[in-house]
PDB file of N, CA and C in Angstrom:
ATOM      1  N   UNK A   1     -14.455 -49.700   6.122  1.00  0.00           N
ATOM      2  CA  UNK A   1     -14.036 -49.017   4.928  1.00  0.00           C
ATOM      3  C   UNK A   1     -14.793 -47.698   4.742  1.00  0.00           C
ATOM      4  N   UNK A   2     -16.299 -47.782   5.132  1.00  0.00           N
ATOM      5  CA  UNK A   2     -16.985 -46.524   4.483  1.00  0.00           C
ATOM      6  C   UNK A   2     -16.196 -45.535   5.961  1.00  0.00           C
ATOM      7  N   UNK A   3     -16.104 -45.890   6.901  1.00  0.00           N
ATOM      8  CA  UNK A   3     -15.912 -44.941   8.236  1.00  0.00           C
ATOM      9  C   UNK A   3     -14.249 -44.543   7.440  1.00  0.00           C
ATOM     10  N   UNK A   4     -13.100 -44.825   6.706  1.00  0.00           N
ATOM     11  CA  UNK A   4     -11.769 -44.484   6.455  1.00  0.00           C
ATOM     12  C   UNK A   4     -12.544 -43.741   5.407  1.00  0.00           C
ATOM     13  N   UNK A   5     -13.585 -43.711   4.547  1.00  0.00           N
ATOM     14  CA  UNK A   5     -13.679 -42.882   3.141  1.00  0.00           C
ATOM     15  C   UNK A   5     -14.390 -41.516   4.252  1.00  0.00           C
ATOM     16  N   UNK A   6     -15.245 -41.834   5.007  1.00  0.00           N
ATOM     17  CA  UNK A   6     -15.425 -40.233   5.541  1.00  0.00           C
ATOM     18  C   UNK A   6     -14.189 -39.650   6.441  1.00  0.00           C
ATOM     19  N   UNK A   7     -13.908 -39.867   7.489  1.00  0.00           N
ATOM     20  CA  UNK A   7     -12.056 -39.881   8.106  1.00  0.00           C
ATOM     21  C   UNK A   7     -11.454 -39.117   6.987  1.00  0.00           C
ATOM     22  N   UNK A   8     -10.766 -39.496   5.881  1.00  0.00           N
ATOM     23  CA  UNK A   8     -10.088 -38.903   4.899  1.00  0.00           C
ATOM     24  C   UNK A   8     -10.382 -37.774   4.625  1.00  0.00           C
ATOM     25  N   UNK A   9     -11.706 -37.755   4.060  1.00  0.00           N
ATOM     26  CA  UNK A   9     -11.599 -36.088   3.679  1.00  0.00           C
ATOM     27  C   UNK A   9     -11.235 -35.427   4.616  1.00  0.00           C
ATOM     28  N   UNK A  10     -12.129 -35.675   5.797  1.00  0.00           N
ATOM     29  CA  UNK A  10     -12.030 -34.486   6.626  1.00  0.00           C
ATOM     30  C   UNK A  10     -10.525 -34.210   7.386  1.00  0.00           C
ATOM     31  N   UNK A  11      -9.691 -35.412   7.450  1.00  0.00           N
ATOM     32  CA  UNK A  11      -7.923 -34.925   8.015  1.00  0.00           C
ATOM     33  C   UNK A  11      -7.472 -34.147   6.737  1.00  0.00           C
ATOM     34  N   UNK A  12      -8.096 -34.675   5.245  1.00  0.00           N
ATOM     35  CA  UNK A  12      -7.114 -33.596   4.276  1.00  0.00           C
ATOM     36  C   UNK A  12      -7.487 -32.138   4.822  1.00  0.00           C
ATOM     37  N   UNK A  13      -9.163 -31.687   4.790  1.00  0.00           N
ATOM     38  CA  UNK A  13      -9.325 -30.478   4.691  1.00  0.00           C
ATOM     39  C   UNK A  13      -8.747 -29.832   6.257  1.00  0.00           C
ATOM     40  N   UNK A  14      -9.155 -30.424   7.274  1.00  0.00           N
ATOM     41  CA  UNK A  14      -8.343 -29.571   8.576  1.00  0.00           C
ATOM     42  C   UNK A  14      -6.840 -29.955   8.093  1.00  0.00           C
ATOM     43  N   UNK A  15      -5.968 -30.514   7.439  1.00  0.00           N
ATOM     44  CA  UNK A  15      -4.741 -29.846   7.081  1.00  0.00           C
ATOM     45  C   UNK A  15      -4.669 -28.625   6.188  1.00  0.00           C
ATOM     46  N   UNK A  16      -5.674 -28.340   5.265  1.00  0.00           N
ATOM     47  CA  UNK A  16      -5.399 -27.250   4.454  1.00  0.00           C
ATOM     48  C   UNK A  16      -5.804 -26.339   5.190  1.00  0.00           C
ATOM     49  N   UNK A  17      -6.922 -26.108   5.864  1.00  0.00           N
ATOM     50  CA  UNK A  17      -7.548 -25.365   6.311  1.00  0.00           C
ATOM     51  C   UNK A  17      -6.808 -24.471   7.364  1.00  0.00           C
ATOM     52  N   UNK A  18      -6.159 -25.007   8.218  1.00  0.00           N
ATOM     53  CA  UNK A  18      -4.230 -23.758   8.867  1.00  0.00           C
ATOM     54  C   UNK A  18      -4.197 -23.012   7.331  1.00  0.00           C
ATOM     55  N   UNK A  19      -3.344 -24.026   6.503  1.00  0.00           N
ATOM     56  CA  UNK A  19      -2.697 -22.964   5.666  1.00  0.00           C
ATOM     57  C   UNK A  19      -3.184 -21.805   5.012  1.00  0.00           C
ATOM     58  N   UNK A  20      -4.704 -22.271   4.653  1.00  0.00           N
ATOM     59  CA  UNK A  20      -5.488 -20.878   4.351  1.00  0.00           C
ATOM     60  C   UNK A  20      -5.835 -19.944   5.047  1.00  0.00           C
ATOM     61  N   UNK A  21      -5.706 -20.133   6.609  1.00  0.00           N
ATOM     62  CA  UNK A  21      -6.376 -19.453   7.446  1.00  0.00           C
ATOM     63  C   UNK A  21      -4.887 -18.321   7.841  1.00  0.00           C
ATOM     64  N   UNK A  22      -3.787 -19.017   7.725  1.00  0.00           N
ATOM     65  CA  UNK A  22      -2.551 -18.122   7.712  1.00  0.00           C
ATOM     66  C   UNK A  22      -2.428 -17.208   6.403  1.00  0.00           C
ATOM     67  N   UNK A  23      -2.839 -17.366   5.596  1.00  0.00           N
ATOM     68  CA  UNK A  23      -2.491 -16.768   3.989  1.00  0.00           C
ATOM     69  C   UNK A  23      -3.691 -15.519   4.357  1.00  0.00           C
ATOM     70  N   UNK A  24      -4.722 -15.826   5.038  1.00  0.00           N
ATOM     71  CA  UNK A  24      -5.398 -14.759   5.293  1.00  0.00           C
ATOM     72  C   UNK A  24      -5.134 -13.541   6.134  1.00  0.00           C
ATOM     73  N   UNK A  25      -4.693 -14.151   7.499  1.00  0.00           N
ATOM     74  CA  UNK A  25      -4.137 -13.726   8.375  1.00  0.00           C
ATOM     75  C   UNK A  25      -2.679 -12.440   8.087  1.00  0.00           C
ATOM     76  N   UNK A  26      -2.253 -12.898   6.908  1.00  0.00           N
ATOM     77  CA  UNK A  26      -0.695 -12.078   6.843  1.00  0.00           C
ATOM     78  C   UNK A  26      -0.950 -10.505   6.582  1.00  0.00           C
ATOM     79  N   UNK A  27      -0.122  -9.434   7.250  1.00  0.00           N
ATOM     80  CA  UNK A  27      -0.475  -8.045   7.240  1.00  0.00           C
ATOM     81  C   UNK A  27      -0.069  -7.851   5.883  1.00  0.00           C
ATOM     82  N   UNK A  28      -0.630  -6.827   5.491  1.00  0.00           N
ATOM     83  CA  UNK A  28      -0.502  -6.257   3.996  1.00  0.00           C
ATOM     84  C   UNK A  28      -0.354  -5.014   4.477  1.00  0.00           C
ATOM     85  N   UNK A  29       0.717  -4.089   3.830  1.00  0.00           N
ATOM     86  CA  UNK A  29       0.840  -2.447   4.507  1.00  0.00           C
ATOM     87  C   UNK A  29      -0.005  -1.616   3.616  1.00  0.00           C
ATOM     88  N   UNK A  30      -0.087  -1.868   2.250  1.00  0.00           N
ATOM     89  CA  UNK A  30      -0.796  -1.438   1.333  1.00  0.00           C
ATOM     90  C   UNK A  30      -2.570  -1.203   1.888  1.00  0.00           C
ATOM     91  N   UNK A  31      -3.080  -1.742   2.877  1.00  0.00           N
ATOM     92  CA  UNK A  31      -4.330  -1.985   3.471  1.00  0.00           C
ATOM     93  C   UNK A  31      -4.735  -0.977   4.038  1.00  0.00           C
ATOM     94  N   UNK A  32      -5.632  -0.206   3.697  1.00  0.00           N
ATOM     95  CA  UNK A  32      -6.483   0.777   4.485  1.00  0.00           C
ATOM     96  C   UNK A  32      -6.474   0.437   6.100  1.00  0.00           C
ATOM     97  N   UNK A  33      -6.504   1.525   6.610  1.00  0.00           N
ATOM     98  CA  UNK A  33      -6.919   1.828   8.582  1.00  0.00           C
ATOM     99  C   UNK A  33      -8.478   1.293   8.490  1.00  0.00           C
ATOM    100  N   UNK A  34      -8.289  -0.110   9.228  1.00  0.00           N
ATOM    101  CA  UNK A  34      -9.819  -0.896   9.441  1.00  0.00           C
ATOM    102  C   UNK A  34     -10.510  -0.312  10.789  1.00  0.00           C
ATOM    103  N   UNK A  35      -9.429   0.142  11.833  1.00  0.00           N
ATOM    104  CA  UNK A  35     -10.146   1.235  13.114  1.00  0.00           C
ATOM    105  C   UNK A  35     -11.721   1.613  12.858  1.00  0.00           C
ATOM    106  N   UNK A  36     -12.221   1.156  14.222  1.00  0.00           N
ATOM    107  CA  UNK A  36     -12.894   1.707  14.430  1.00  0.00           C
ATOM    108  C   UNK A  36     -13.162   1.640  15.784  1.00  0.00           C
ATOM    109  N   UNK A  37     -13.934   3.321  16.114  1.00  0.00           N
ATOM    110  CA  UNK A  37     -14.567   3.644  16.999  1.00  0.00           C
ATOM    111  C   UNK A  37     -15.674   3.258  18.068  1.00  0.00           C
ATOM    112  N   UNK A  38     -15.649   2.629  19.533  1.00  0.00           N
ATOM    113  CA  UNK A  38     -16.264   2.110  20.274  1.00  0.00           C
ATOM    114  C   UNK A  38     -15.786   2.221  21.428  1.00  0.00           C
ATOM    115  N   UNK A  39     -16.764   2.265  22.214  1.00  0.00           N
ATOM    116  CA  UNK A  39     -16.720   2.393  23.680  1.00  0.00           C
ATOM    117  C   UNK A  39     -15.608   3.397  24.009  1.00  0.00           C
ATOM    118  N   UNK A  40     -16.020   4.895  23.424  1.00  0.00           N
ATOM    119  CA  UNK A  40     -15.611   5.604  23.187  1.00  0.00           C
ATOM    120  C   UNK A  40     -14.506   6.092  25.465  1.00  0.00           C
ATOM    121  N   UNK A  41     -13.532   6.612  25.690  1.00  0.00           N
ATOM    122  CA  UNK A  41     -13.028   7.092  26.455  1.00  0.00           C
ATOM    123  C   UNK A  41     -12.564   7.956  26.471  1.00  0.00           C
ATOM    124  N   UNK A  42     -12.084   9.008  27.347  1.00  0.00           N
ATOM    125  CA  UNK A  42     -11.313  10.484  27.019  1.00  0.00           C
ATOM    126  C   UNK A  42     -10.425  10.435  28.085  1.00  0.00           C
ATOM    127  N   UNK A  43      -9.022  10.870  27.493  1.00  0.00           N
ATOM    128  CA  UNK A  43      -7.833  11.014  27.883  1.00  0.00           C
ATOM    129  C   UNK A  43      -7.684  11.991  28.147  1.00  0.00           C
ATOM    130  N   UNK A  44      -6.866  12.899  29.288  1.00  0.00           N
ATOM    131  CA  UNK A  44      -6.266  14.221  28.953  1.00  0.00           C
ATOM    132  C   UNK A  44      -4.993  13.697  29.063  1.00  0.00           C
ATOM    133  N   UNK A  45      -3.707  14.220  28.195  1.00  0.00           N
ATOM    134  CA  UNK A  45      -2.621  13.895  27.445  1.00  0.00           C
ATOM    135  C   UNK A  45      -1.773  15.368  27.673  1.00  0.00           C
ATOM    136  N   UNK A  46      -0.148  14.708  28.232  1.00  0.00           N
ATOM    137  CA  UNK A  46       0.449  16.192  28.206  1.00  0.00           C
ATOM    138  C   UNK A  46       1.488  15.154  27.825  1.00  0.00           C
ATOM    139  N   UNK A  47       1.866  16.022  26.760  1.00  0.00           N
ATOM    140  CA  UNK A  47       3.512  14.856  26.080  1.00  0.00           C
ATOM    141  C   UNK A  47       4.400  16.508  26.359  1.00  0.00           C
ATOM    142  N   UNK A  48       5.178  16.059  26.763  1.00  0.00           N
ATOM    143  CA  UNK A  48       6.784  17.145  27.119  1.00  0.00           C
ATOM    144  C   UNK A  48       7.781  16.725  27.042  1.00  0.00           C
ATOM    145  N   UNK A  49       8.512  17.624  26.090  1.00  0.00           N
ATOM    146  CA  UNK A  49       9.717  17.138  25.684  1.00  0.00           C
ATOM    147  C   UNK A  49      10.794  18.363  26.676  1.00  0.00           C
ATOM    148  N   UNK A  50      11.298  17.892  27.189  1.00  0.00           N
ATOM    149  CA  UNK A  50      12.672  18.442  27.875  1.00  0.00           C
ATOM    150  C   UNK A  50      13.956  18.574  27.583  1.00  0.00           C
ATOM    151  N   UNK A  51      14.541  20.060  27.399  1.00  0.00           N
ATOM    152  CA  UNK A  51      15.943  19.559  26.557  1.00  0.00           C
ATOM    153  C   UNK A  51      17.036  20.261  26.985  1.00  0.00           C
ATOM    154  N   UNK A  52      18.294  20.058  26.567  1.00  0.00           N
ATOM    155  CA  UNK A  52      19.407  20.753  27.449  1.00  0.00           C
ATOM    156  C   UNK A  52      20.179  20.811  26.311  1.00  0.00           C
ATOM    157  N   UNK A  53      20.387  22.012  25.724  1.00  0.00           N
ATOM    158  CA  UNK A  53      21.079  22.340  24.437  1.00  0.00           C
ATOM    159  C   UNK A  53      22.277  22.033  25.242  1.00  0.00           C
ATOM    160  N   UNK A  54      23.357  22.306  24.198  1.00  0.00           N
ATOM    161  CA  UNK A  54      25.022  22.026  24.067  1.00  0.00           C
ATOM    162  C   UNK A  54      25.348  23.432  24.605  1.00  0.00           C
ATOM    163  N   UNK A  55      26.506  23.211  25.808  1.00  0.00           N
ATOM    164  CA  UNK A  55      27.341  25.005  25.658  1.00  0.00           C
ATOM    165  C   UNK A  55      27.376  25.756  24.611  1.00  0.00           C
ATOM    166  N   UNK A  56      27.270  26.887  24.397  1.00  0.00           N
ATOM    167  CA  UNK A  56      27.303  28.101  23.370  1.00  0.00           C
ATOM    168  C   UNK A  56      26.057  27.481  22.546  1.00  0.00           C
ATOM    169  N   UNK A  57      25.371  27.048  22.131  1.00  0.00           N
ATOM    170  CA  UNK A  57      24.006  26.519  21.484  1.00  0.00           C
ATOM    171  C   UNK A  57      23.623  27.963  20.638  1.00  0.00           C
ATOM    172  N   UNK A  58      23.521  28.102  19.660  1.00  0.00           N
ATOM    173  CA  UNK A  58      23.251  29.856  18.903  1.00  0.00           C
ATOM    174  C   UNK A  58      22.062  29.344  18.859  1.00  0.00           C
ATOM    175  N   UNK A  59      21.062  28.537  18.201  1.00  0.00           N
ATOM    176  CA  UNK A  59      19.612  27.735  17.955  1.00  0.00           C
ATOM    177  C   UNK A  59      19.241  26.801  18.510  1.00  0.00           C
ATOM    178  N   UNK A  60      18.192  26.466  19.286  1.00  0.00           N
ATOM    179  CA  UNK A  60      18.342  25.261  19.295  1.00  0.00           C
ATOM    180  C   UNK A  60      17.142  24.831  18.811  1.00  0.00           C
ATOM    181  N   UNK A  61      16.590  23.589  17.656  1.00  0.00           N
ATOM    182  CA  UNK A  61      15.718  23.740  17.042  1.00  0.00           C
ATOM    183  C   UNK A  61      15.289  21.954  17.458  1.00  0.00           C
ATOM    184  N   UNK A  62      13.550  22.564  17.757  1.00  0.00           N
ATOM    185  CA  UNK A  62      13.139  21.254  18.273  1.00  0.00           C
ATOM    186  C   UNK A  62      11.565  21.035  17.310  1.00  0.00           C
ATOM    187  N   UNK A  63      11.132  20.049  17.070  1.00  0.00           N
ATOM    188  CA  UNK A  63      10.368  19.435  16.417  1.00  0.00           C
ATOM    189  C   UNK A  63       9.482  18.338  17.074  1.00  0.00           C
ATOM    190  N   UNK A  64       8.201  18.522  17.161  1.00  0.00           N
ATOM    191  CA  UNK A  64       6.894  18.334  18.180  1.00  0.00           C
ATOM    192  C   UNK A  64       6.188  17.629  17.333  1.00  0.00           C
ATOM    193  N   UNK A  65       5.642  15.856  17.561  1.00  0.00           N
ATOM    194  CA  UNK A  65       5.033  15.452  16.763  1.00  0.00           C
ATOM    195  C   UNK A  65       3.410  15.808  17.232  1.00  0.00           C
ATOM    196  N   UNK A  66       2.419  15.811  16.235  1.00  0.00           N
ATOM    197  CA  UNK A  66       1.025  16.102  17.428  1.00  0.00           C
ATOM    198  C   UNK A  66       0.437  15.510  16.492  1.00  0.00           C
ATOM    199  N   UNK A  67      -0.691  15.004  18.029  1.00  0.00           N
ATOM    200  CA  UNK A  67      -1.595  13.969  17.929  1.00  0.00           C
ATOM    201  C   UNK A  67      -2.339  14.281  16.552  1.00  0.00           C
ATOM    202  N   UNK A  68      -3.326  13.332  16.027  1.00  0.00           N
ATOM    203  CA  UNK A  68      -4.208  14.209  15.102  1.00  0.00           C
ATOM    204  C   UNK A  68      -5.540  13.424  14.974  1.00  0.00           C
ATOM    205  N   UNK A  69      -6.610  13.191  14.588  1.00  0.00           N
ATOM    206  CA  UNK A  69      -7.757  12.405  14.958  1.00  0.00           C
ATOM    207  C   UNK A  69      -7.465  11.858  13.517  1.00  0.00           C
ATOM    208  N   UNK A  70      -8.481  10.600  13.508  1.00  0.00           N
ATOM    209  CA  UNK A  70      -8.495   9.630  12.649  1.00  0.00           C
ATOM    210  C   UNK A  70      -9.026   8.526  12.827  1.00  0.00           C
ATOM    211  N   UNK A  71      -9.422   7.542  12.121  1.00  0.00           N
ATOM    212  CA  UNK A  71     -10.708   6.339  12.250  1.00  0.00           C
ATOM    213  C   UNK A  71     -10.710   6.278  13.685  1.00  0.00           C
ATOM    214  N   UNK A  72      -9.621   5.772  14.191  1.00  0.00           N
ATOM    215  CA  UNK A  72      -9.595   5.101  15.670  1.00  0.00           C
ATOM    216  C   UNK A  72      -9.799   5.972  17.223  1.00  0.00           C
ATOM    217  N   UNK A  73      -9.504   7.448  16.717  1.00  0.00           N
ATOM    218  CA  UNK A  73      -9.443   8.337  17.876  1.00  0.00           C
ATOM    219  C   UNK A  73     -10.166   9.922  17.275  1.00  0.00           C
ATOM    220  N   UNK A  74     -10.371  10.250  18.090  1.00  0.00           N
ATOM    221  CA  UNK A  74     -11.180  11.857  18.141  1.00  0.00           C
ATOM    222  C   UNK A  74      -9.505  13.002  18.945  1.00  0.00           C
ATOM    223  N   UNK A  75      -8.634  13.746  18.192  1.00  0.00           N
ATOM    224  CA  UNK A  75      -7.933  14.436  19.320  1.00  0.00           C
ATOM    225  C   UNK A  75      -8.551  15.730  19.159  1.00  0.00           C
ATOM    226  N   UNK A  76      -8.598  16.385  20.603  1.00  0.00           N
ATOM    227  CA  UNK A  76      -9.219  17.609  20.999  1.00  0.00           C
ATOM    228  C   UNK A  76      -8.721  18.570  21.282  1.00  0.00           C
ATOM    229  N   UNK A  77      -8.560  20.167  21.542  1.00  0.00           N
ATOM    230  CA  UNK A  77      -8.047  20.786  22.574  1.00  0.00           C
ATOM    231  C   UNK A  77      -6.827  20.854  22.678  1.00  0.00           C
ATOM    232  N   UNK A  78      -6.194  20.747  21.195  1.00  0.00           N
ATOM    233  CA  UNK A  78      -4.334  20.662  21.400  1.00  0.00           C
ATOM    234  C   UNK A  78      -3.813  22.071  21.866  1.00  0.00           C
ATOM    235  N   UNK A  79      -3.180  22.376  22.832  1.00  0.00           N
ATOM    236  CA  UNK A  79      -2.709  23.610  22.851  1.00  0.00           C
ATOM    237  C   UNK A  79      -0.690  23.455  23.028  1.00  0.00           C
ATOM    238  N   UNK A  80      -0.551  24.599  22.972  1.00  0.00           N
ATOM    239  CA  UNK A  80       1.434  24.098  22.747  1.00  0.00           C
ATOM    240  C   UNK A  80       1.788  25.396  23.591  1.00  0.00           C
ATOM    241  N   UNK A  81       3.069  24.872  24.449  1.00  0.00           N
ATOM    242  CA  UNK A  81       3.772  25.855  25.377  1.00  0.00           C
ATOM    243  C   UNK A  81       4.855  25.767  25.613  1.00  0.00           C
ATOM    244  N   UNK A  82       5.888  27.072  25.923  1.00  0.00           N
ATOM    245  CA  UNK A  82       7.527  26.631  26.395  1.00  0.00           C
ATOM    246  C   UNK A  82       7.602  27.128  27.280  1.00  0.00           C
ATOM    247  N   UNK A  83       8.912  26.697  28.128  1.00  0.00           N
ATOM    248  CA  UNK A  83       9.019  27.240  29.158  1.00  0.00           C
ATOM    249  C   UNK A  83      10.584  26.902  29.520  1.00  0.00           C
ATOM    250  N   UNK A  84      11.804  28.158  29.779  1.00  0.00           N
ATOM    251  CA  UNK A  84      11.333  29.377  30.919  1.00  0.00           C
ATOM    252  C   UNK A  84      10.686  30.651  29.676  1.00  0.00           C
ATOM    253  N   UNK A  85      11.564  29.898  28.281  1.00  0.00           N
ATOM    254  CA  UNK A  85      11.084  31.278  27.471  1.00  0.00           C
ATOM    255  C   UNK A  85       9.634  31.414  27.080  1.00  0.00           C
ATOM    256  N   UNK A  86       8.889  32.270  26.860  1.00  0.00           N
ATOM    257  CA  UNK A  86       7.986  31.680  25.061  1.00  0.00           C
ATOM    258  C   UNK A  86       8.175  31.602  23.792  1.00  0.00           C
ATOM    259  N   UNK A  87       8.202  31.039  23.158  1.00  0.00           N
ATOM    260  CA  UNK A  87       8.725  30.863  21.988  1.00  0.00           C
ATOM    261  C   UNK A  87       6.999  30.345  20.921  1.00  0.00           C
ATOM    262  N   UNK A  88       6.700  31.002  19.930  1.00  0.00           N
ATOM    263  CA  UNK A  88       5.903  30.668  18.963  1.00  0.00           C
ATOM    264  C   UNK A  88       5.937  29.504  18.195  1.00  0.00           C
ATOM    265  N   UNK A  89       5.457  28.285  18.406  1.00  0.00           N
ATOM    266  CA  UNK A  89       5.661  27.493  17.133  1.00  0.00           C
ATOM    267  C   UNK A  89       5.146  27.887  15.801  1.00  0.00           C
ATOM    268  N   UNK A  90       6.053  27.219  14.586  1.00  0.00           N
ATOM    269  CA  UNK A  90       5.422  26.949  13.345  1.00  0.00           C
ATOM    270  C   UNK A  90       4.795  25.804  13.491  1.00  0.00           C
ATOM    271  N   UNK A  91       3.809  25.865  12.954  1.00  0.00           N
ATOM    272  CA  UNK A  91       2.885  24.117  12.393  1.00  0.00           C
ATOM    273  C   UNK A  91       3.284  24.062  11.020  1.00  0.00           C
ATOM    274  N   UNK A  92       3.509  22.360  10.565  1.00  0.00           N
ATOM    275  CA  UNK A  92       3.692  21.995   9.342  1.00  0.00           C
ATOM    276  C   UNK A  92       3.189  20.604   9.262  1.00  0.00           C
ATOM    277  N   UNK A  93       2.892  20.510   8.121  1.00  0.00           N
ATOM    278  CA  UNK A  93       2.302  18.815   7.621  1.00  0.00           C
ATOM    279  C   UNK A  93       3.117  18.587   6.758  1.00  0.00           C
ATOM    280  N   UNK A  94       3.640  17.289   7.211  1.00  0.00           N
ATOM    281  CA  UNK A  94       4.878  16.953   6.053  1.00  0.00           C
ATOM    282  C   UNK A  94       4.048  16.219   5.299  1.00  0.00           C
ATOM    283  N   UNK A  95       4.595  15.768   4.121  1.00  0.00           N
ATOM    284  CA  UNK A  95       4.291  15.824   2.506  1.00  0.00           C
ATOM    285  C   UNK A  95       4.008  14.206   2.319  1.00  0.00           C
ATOM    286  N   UNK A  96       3.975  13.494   2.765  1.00  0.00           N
ATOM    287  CA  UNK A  96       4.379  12.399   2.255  1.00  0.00           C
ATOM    288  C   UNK A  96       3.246  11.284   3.243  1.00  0.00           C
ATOM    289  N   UNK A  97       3.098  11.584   4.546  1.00  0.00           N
ATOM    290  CA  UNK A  97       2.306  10.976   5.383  1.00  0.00           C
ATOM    291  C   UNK A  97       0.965  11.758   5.769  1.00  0.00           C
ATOM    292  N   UNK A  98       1.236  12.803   5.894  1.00  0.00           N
ATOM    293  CA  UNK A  98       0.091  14.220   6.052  1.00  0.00           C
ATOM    294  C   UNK A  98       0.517  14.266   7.583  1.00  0.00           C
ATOM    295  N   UNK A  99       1.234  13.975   8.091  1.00  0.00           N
ATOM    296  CA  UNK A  99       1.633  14.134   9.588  1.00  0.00           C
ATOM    297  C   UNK A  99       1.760  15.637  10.109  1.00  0.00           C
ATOM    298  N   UNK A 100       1.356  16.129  11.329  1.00  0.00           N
ATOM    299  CA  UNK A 100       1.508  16.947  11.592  1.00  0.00           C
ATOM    300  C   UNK A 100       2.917  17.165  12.850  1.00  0.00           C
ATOM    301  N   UNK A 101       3.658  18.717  13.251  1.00  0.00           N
ATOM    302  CA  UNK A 101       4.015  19.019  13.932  1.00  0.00           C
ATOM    303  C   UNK A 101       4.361  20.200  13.903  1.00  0.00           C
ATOM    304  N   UNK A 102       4.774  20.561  15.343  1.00  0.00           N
ATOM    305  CA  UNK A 102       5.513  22.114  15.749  1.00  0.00           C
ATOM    306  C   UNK A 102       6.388  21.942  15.266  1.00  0.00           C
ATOM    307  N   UNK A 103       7.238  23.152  15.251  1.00  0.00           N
ATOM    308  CA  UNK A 103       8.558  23.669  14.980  1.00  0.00           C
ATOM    309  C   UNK A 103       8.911  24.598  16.036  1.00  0.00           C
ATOM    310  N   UNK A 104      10.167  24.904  17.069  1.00  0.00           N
ATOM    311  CA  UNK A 104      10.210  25.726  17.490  1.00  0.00           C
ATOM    312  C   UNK A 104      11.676  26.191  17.564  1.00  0.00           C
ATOM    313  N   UNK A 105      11.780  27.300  17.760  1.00  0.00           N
ATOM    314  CA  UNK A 105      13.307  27.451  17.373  1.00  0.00           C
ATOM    315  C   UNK A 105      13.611  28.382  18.657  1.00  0.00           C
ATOM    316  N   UNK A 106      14.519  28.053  19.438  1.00  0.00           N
ATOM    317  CA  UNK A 106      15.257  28.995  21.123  1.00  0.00           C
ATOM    318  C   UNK A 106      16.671  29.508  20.129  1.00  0.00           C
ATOM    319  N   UNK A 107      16.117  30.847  20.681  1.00  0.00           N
ATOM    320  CA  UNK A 107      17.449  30.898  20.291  1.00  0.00           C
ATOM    321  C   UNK A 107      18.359  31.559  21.626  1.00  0.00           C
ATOM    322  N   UNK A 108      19.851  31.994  21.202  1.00  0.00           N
ATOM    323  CA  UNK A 108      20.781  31.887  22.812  1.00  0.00           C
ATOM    324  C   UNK A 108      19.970  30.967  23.691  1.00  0.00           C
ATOM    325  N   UNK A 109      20.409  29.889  23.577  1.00  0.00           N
ATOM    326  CA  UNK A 109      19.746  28.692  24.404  1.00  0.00           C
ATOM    327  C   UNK A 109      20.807  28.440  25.495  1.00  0.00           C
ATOM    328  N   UNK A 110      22.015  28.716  25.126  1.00  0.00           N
ATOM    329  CA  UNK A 110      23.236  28.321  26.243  1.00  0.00           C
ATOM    330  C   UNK A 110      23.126  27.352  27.116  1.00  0.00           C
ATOM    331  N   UNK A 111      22.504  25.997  27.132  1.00  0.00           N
ATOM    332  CA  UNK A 111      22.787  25.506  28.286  1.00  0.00           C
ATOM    333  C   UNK A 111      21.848  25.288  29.142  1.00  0.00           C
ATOM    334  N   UNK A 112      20.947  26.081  28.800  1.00  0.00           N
ATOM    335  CA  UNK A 112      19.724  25.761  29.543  1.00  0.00           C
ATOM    336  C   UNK A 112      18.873  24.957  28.856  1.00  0.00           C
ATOM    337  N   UNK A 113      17.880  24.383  30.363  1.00  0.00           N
ATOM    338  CA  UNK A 113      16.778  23.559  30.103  1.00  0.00           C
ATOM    339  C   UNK A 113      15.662  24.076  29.320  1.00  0.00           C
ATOM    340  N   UNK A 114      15.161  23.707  28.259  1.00  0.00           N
ATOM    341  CA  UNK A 114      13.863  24.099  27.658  1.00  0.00           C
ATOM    342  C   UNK A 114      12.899  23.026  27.713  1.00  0.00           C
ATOM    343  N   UNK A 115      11.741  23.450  27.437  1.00  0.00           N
ATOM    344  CA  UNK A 115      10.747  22.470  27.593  1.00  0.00           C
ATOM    345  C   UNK A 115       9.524  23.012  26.379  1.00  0.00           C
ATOM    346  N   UNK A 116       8.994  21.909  25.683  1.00  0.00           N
ATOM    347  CA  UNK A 116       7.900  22.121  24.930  1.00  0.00           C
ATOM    348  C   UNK A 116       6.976  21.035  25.194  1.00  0.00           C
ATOM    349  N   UNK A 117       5.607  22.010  25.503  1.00  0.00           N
ATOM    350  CA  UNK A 117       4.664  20.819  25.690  1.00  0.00           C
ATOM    351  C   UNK A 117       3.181  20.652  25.021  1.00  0.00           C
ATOM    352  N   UNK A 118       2.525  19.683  24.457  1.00  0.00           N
ATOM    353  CA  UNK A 118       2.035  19.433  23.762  1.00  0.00           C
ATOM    354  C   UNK A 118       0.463  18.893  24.483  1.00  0.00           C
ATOM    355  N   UNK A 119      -0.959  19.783  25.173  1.00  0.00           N
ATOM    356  CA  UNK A 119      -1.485  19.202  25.345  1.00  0.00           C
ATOM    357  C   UNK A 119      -2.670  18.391  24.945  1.00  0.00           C
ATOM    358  N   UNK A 120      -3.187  17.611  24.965  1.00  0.00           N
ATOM    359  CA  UNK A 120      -4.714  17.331  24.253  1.00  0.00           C
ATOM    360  C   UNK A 120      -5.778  16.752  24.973  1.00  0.00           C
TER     361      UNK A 120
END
């Protein structure tokens, strides 16, 4: 009898004990970036976007997301390029996330291949 009175508790609590451990577990989006930094590594990074406007194309307008540092990463050394033309990007941070990107606008694109590239 005394060995079923200790037994008992302990099957109730390892049954509760899942369910709390899941209630903990569940993502919350509302939750701060817990990232952090260790065993730090360095990447060099070339993101290129390649594009082939439509026949007669008057603009062709392309939009470059870029990296940006934050708890989890350090980004370095971004530089931006096109090619066959040059073309200047705008930078903008949209409003709502603080995200950054290019803007670039070809214009008489006709058909041809453009390329924008993004390094870090």
């Amino acid at each position: 009898m005394k060995l079923l009175a200790a037994v008992l508790p302990l099957a109730l609590l390892s049954a509760i004990a899942p369910a709390r451990s899941s209630e903990q577990n569940q993502v919350d989006p509302n939750q701060p970036c817990q990232a952090v930094r260790s065993n730090p590594v360095t990447y060099d990074v070339d993101f290129s976007v390649v594009v082939t406007p439509p026949y007669k194309t008057k603009v062709l307008k392309v939009w470059l997301p870029l990296p940006q540092s934050d708890f989890g990463q350090e980004v370095t050394e971004t530089g931006l390029s096109t090619f066959p033309m040059k073309v200047e990007p705008g930078l903008e941070t949209e409003k709502v996330f603080g995200n950054k990107f290019a803007f670039f606008e070809f214009y008489d694109a006709q058909g041809r291949n453009r390329s924008a590239t993004s390094s870090a």
